[in-house]
C-alpha atoms as a PDB file:
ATOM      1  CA  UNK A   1      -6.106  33.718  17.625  1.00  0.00           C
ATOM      2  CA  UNK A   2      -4.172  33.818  20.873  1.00  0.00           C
ATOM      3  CA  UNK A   3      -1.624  31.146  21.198  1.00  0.00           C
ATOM      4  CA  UNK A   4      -3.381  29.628  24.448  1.00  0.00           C
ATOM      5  CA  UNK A   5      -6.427  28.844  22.464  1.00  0.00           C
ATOM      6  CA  UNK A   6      -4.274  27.353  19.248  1.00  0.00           C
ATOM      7  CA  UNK A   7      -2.765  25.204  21.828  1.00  0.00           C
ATOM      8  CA  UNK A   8      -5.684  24.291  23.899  1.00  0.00           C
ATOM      9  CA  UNK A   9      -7.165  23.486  20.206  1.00  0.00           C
ATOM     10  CA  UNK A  10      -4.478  21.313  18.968  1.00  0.00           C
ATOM     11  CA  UNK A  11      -5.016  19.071  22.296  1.00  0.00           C
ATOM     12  CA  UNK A  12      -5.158  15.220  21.342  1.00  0.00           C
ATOM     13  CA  UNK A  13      -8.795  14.701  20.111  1.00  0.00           C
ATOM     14  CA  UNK A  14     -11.098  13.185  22.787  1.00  0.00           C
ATOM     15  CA  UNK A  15     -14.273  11.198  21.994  1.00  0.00           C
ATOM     16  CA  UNK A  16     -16.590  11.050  18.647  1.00  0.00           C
ATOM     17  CA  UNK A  17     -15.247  14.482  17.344  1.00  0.00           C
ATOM     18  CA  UNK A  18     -16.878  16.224  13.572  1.00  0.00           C
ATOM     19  CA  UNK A  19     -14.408  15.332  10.750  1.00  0.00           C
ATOM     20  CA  UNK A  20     -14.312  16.076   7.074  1.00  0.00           C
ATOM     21  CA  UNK A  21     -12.038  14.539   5.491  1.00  0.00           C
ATOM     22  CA  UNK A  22     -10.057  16.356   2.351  1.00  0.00           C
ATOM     23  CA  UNK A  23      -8.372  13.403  -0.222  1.00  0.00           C
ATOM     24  CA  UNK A  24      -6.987  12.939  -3.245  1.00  0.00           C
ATOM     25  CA  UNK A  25      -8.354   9.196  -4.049  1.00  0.00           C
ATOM     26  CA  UNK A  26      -7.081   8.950  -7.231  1.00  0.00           C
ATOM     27  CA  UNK A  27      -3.175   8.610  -6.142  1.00  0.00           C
ATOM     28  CA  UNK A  28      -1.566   5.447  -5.457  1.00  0.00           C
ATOM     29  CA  UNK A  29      -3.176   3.205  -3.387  1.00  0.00           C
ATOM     30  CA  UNK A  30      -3.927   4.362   0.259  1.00  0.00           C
ATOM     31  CA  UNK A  31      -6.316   7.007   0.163  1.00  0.00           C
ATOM     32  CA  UNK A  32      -9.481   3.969  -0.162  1.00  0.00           C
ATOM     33  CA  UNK A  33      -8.279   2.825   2.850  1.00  0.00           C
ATOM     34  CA  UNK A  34      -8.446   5.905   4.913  1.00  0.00           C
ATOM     35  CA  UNK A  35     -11.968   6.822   3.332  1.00  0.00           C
ATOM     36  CA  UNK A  36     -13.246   3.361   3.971  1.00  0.00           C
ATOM     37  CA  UNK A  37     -11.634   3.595   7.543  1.00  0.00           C
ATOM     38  CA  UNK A  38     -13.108   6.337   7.985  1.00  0.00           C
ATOM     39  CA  UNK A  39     -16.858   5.438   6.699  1.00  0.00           C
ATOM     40  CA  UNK A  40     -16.778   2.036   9.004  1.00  0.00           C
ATOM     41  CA  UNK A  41     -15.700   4.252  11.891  1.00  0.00           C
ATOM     42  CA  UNK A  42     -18.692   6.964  11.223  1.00  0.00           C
ATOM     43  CA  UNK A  43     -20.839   4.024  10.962  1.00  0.00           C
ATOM     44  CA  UNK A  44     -19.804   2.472  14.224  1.00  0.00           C
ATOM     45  CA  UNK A  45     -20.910   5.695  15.979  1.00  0.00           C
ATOM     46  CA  UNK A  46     -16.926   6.957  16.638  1.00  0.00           C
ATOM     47  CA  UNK A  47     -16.781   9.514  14.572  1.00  0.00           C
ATOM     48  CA  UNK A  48     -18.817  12.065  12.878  1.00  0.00           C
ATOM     49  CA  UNK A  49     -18.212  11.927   9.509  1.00  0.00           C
ATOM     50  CA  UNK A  50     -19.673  15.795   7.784  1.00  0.00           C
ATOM     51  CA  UNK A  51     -17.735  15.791   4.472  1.00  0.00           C
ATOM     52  CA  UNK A  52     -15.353  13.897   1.869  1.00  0.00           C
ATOM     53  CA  UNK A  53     -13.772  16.486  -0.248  1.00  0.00           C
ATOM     54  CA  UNK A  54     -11.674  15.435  -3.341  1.00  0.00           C
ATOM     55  CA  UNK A  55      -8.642  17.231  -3.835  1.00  0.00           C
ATOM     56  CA  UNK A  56      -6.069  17.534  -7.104  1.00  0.00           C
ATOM     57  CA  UNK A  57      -3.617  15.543  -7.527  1.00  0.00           C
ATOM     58  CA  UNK A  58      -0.597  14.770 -10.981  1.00  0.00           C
ATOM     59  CA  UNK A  59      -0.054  16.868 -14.168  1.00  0.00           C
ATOM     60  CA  UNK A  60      -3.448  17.523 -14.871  1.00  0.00           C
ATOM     61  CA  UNK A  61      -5.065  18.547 -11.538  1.00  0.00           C
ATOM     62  CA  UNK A  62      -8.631  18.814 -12.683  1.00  0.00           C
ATOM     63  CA  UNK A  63      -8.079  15.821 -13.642  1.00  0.00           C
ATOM     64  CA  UNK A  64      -7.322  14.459 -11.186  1.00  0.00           C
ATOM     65  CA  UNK A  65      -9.508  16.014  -8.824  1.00  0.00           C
ATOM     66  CA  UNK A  66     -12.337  14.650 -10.797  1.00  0.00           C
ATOM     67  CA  UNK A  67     -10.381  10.926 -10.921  1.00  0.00           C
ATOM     68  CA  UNK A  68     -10.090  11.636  -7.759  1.00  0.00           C
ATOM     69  CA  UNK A  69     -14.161  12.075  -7.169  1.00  0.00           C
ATOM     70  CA  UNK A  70     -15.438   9.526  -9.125  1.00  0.00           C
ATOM     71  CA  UNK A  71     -13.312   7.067  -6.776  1.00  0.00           C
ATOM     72  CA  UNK A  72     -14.581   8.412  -3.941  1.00  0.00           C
ATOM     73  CA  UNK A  73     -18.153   7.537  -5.163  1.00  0.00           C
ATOM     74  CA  UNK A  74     -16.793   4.190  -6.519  1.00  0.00           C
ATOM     75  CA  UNK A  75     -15.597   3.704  -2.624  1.00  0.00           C
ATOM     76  CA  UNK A  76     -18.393   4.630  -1.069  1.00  0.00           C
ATOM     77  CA  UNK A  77     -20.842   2.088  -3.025  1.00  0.00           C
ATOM     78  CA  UNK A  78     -18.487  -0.860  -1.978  1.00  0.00           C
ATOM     79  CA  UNK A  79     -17.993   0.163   1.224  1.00  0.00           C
ATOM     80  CA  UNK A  80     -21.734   0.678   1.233  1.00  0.00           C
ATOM     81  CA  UNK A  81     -21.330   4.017   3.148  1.00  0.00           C
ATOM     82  CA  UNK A  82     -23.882   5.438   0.248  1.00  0.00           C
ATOM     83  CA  UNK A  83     -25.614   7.779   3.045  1.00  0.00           C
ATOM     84  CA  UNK A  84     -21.978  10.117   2.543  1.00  0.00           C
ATOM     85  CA  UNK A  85     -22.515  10.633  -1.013  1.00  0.00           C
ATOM     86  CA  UNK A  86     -24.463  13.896  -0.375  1.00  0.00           C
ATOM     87  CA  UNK A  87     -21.372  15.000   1.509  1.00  0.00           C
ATOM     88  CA  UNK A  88     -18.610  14.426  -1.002  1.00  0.00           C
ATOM     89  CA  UNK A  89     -17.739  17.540  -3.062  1.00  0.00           C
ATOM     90  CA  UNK A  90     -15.319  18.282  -5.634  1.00  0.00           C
ATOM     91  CA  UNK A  91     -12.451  20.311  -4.753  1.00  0.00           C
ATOM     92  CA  UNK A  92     -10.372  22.920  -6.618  1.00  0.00           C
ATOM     93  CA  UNK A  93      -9.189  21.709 -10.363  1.00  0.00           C
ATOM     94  CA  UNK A  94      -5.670  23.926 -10.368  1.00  0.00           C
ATOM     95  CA  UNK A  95      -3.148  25.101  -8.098  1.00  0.00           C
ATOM     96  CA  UNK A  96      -2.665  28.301  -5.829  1.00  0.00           C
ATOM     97  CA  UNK A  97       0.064  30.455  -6.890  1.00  0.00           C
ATOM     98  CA  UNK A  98       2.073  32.359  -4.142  1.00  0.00           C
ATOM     99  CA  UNK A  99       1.094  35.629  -3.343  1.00  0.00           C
ATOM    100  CA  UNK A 100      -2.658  34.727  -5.185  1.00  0.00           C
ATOM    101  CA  UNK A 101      -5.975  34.161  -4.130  1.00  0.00           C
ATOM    102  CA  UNK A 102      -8.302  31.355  -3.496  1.00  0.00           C
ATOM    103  CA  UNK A 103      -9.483  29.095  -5.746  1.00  0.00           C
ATOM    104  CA  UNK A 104     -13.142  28.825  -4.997  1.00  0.00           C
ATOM    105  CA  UNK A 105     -14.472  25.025  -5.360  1.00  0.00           C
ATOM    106  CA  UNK A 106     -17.479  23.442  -3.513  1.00  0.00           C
ATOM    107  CA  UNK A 107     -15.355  21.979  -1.206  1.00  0.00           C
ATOM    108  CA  UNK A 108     -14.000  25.125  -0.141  1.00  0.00           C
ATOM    109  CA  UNK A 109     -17.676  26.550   0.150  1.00  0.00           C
ATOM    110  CA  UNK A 110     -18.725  23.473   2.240  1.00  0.00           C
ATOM    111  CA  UNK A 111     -15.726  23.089   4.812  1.00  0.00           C
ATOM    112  CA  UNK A 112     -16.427  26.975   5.681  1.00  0.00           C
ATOM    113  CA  UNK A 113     -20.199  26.070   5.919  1.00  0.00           C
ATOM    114  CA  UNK A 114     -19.402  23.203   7.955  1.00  0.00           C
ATOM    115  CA  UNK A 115     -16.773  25.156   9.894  1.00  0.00           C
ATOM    116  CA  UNK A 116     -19.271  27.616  10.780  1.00  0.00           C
ATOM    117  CA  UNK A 117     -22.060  25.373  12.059  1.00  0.00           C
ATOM    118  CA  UNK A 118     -22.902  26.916  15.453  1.00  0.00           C
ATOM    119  CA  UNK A 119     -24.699  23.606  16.721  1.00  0.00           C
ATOM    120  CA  UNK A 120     -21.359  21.617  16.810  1.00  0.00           C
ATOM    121  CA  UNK A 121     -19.452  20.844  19.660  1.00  0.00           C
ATOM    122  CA  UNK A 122     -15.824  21.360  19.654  1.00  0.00           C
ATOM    123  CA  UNK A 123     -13.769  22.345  16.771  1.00  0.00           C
ATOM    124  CA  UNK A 124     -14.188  20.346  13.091  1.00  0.00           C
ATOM    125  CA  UNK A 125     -11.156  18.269  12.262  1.00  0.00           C
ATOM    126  CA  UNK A 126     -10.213  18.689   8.747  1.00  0.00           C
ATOM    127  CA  UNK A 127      -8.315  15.429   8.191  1.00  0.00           C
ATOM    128  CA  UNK A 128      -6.246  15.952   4.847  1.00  0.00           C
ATOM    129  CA  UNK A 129      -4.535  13.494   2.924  1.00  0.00           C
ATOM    130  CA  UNK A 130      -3.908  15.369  -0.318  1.00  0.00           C
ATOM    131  CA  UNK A 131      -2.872  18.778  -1.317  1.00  0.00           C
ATOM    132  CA  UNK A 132      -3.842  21.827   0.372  1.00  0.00           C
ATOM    133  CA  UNK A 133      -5.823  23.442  -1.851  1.00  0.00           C
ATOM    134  CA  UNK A 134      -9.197  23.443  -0.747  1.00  0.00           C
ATOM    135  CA  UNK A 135      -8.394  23.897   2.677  1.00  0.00           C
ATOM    136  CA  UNK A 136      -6.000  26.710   2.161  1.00  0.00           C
ATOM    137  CA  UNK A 137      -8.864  28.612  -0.130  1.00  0.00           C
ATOM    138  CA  UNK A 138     -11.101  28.162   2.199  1.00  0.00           C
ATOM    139  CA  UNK A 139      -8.857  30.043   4.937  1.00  0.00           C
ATOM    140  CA  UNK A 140      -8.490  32.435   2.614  1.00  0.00           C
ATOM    141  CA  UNK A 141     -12.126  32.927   1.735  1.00  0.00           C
ATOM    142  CA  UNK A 142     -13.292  32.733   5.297  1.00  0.00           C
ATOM    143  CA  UNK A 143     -10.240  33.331   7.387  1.00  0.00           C
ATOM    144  CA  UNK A 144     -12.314  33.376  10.476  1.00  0.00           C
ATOM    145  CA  UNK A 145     -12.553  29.140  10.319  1.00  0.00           C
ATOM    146  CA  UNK A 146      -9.162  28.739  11.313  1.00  0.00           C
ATOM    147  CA  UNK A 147     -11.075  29.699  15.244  1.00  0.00           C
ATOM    148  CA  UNK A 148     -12.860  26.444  14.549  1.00  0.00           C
ATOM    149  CA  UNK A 149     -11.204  24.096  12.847  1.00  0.00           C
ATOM    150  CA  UNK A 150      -8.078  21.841  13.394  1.00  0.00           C
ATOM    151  CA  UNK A 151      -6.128  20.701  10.334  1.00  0.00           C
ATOM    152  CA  UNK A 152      -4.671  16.835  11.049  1.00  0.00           C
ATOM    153  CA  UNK A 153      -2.630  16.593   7.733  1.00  0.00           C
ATOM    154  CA  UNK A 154      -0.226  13.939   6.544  1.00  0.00           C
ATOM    155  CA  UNK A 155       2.219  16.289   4.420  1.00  0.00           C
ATOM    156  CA  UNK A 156       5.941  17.125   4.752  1.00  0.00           C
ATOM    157  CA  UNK A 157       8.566  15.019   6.667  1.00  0.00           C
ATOM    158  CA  UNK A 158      10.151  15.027   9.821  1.00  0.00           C
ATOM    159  CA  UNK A 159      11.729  18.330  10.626  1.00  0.00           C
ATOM    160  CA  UNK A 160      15.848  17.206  10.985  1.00  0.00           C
ATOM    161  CA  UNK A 161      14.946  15.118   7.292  1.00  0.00           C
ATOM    162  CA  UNK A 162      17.185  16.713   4.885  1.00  0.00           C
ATOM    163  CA  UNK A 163      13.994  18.171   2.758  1.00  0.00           C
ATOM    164  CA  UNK A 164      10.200  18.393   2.394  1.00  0.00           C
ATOM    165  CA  UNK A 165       9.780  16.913  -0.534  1.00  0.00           C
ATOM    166  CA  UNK A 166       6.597  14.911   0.358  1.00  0.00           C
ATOM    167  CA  UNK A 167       3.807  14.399  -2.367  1.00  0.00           C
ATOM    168  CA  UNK A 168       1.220  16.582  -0.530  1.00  0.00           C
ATOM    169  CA  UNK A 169       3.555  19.338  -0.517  1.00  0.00           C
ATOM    170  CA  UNK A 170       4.735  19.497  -3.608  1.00  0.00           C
ATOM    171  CA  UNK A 171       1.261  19.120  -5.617  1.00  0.00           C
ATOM    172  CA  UNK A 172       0.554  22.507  -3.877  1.00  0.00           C
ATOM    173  CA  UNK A 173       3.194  24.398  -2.367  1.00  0.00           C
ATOM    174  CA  UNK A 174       1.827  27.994  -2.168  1.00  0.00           C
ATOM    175  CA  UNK A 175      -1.324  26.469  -0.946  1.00  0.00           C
ATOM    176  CA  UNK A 176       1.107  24.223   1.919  1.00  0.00           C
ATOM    177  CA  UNK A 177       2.749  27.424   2.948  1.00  0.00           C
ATOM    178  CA  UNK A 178      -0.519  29.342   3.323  1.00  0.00           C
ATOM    179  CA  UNK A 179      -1.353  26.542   5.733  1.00  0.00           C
ATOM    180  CA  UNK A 180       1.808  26.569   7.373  1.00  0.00           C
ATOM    181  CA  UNK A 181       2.291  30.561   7.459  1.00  0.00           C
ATOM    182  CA  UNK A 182      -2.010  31.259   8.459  1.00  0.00           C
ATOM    183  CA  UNK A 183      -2.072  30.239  12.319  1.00  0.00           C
ATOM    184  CA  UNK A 184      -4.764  27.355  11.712  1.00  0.00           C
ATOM    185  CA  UNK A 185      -4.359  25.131  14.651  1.00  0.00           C
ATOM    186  CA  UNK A 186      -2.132  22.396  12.306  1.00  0.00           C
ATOM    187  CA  UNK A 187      -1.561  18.651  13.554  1.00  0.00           C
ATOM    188  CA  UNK A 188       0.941  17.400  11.206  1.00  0.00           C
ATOM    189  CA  UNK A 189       2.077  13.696  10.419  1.00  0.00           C
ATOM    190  CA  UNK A 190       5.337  13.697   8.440  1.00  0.00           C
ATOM    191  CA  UNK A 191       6.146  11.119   5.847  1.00  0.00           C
ATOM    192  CA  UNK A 192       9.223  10.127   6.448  1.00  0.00           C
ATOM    193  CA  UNK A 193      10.328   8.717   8.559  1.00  0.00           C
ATOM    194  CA  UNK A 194       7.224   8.772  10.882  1.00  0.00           C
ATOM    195  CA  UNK A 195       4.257   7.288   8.843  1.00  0.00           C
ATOM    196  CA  UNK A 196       6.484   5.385   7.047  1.00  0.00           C
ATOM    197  CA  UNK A 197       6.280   3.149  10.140  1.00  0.00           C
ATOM    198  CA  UNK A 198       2.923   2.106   8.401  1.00  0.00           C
ATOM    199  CA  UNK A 199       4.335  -0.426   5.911  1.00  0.00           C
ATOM    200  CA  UNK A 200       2.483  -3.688   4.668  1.00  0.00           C
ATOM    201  CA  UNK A 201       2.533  -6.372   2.096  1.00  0.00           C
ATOM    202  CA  UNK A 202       0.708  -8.085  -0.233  1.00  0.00           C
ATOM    203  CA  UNK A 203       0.325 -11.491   2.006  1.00  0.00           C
ATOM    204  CA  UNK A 204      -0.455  -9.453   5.042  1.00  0.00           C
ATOM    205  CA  UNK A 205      -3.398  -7.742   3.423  1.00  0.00           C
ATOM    206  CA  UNK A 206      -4.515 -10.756   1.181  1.00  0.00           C
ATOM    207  CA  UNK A 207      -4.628 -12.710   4.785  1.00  0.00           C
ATOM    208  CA  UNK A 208      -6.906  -9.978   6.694  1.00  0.00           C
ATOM    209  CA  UNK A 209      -8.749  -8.615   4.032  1.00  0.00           C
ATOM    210  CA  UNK A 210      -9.183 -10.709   0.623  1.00  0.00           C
ATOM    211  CA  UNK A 211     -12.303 -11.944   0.157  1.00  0.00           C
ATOM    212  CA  UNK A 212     -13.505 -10.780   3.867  1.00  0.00           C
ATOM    213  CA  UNK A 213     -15.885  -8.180   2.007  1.00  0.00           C
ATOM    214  CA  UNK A 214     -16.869  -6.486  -0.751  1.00  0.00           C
ATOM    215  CA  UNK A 215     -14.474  -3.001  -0.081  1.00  0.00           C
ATOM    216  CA  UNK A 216     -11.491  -5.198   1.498  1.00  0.00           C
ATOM    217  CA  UNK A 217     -11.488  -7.358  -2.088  1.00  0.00           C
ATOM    218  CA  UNK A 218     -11.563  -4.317  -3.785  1.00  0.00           C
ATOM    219  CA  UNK A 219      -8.694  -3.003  -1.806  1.00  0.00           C
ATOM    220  CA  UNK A 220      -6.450  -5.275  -2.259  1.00  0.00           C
ATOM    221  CA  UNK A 221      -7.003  -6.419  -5.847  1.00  0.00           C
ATOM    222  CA  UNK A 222      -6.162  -2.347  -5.806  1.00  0.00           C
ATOM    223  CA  UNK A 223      -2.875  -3.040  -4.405  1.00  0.00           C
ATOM    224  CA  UNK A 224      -1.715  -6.523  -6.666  1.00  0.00           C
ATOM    225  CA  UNK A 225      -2.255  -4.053  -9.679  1.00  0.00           C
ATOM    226  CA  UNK A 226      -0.246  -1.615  -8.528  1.00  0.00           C
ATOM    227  CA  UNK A 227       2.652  -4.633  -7.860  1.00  0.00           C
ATOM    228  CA  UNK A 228       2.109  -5.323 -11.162  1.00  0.00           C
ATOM    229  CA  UNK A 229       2.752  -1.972 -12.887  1.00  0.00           C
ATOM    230  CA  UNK A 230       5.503  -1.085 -10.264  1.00  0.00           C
ATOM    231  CA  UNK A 231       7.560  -4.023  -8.800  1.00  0.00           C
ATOM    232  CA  UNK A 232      11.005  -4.621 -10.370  1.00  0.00           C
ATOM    233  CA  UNK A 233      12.119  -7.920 -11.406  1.00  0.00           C
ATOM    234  CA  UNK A 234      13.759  -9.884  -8.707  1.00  0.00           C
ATOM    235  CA  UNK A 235      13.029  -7.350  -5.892  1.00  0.00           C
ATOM    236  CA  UNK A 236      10.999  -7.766  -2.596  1.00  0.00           C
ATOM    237  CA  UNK A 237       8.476  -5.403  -2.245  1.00  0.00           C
ATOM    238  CA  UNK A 238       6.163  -3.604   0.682  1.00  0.00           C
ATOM    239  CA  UNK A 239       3.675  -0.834   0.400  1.00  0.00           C
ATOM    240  CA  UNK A 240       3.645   1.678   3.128  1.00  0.00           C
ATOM    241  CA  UNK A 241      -0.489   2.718   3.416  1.00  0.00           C
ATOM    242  CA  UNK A 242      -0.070   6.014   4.315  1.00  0.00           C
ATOM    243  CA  UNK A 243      -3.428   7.822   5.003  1.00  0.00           C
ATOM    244  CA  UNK A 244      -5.234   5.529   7.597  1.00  0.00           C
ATOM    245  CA  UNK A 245      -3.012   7.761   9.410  1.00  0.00           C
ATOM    246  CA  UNK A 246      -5.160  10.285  10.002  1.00  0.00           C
ATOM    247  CA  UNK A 247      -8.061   8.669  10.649  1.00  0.00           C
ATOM    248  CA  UNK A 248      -6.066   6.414  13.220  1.00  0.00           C
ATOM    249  CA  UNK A 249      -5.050   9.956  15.005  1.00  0.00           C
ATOM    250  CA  UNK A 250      -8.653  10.927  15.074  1.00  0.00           C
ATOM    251  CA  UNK A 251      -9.801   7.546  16.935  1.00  0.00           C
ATOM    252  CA  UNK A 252      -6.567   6.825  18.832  1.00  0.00           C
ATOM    253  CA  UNK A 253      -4.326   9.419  19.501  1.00  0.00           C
ATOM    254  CA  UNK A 254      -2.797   7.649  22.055  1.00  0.00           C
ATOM    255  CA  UNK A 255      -1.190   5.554  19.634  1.00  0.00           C
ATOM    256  CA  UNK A 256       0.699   8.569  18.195  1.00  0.00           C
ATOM    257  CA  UNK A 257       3.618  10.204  19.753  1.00  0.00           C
ATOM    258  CA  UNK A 258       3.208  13.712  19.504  1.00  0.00           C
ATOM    259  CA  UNK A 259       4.742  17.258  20.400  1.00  0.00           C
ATOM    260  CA  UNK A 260       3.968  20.510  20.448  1.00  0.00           C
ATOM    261  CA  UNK A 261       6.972  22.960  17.737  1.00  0.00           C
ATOM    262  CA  UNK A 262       7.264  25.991  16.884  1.00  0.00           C
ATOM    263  CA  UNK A 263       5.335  25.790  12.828  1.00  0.00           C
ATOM    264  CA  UNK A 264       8.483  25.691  10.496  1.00  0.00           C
ATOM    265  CA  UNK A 265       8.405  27.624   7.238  1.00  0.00           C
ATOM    266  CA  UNK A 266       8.101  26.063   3.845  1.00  0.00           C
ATOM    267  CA  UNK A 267      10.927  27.273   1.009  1.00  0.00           C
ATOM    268  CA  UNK A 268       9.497  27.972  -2.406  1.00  0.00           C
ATOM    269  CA  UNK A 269       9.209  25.182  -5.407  1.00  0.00           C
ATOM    270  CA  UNK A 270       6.362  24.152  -7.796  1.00  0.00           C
ATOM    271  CA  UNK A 271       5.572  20.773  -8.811  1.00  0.00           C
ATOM    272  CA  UNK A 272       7.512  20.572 -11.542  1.00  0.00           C
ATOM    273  CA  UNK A 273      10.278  22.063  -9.654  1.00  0.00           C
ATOM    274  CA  UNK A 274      10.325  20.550  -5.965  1.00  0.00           C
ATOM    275  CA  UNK A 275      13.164  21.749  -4.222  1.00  0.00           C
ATOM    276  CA  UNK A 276      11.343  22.322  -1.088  1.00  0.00           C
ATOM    277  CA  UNK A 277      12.930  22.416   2.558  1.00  0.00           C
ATOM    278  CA  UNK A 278      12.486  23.180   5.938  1.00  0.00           C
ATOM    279  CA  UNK A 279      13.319  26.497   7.518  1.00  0.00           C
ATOM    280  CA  UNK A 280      12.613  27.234  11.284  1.00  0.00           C
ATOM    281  CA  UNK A 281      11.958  30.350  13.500  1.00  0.00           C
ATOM    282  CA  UNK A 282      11.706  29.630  16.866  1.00  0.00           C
ATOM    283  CA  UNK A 283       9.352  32.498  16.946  1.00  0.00           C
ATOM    284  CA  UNK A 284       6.595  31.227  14.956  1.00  0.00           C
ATOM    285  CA  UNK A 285       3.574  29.661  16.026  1.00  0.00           C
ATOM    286  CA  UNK A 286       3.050  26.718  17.394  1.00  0.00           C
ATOM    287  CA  UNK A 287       1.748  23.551  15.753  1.00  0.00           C
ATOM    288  CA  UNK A 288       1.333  19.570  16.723  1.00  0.00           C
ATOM    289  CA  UNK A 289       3.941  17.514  14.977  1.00  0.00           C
ATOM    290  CA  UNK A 290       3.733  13.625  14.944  1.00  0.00           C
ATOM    291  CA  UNK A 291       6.996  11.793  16.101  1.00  0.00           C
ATOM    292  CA  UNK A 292       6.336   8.298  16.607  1.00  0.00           C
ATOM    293  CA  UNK A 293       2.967   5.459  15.375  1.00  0.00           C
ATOM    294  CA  UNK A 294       2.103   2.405  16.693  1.00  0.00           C
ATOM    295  CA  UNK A 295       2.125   0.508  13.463  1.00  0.00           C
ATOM    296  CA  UNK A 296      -0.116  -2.803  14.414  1.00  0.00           C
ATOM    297  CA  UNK A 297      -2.877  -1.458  16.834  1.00  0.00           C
ATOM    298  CA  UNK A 298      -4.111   0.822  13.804  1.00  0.00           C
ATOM    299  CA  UNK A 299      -3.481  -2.014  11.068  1.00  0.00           C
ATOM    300  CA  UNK A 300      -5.695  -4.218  13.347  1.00  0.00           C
ATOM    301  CA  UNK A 301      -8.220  -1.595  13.665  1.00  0.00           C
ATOM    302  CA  UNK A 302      -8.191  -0.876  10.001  1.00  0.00           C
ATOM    303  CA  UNK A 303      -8.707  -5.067   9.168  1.00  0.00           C
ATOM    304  CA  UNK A 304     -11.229  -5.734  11.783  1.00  0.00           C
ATOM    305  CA  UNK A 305     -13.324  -2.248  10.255  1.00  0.00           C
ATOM    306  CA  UNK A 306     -13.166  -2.950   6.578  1.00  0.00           C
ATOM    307  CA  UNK A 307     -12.771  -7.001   6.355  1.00  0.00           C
ATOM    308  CA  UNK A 308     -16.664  -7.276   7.647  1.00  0.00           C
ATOM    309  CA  UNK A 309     -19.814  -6.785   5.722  1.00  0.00           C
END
């Protein structure tokens, strides 16, 4: 790929653009929010919504790739986006290692059938709020996707932050580094301290969303029982929802800040073992990196989508 058309591809998105969208559901809390986002938005006609891929996630990762499925189902019934189910596939159940191959999955398999789908306009957006596994196999299986497809991935953190250690990363860090090191066109939102912007609490979402519907109960009943099992005695607390990112990029890029950097390289760690940094060339690649979000035009978007029947 020349770097004129990895640019021209990593342009802000524009219009009701083909997304799948690649997430480990299972983990924390956020994830449901960016898949029901992201249903409600397919459903109003903004997006085109063409797969939800479950990705691995914690010490077990086929474990919780298939956690990770079954809440993706469980999502999709409450949301009552039940016309996706045919799309969601499960994703790879272990790790890459560096230097190894794919690991073949029916998510992989679909994204590069998807990818390759001659009738679509535009490149697919592969919106990723998990580890990088599927996506990075698939590169590997089919490296001639990365000409069609645009990666938007919350992973990492801001390049002067003092480290990468970001969750996305480190459940996958051969398979982040692929992605990093393979030329896909790569839109990345950093953790900290970019989408960190996107903090909330429990009286904010009880007042937009509790009892509004049937997903937005579920939601946030999600989010008092992970207070419960995390909050320490005596301490205020706030839960940063980190995924609608993506989907917020996808609809309204103009609420992001972003600029165009040379793609920075990814130091070697495992996920037991996550010291992880930065390291830049000035040579490499370039890639889309998110500086700045508009924290209450997307929250607004996100209430008014999933607090209706």
């Amino acid at each position: 790929m020349t770097e004129a058309k990895r640019v021209a591809m990593l342009e802000p998105p524009k219009g009701k653009v083909h997304i799948i969208l690649d997430t480990d559901t299972a983990c924390e809390v956020d994830d449901q929010f960016a898949l029901s986002y992201a249903v409600r938005a397919a459903q109003d006609g903004e997006l085109i919504l063409d797969g939800i891929h479950a990705t691995l996630v914690d010490d077990d990762p086929a474990d919780g790739m298939e956690r990770s499925y079954q809440e993706i189902l469980k999502v999709l019934h409450l949301v009552k986006g039940t016309e996706y189910i045919p799309v969601a596939r499960r994703g790879s159940a272990q790790r890459m290692t560096k230097g190894g191959g794919p690991i073949p999955s029916e998510a992989a398999d679909h994204l590069i059938e998807v990818a390759m789908d001659d009738s679509r306009e535009g490149p697919l957006y592969v919106v990723a709020i998990g580890a990088g596994t599927n996506i990075a196999s698939a590169l590997m299986m089919k490296p001639e996707i990365k000409e069609r497809i645009v990666v938007v991935w919350l992973a990492g953190n801001s390049l002067h932050w003092h480290d990468a250690l970001e969750c996305n990363f480190i459940q996958d860090v051969a398979a982040a580094q692929y992605i990093l090191d393979c030329g896909v066109p790569l839109t990345l939102m950093p953790a900290w301290n970019v989408i960190a912007a996107l903090v909330t609490s429990i009286y904010e979402l009880e007042h937009y969303l509790d009892g509004k519907s049937e997903i937005a109960t579920y939601l946030v009943q999600n989010v008092r029982n992970y207070i419960e099992a995390n909050k320490k005695e005596d301490e205020a607390w706030s839960q940063i929802i980190w995924d609608i990112a993506g989907i917020g990029y996808i609809l309204h890029p103009e609420w992001f800040d972003t600029r165009l950097v040379p793609t920075p390289m990814l130091t070697d760690g495992d996920y037991h073992h996550q010291e992880v940094s930065w390291a830049s060339n000035p040579q490499r690649h370039l890639m889309r990196i998110g500086d700045f979000v508009r924290r209450d035009p997307l929250y607004m978007d996100v209430f008014r989508k999933i607090g209706r029947e």
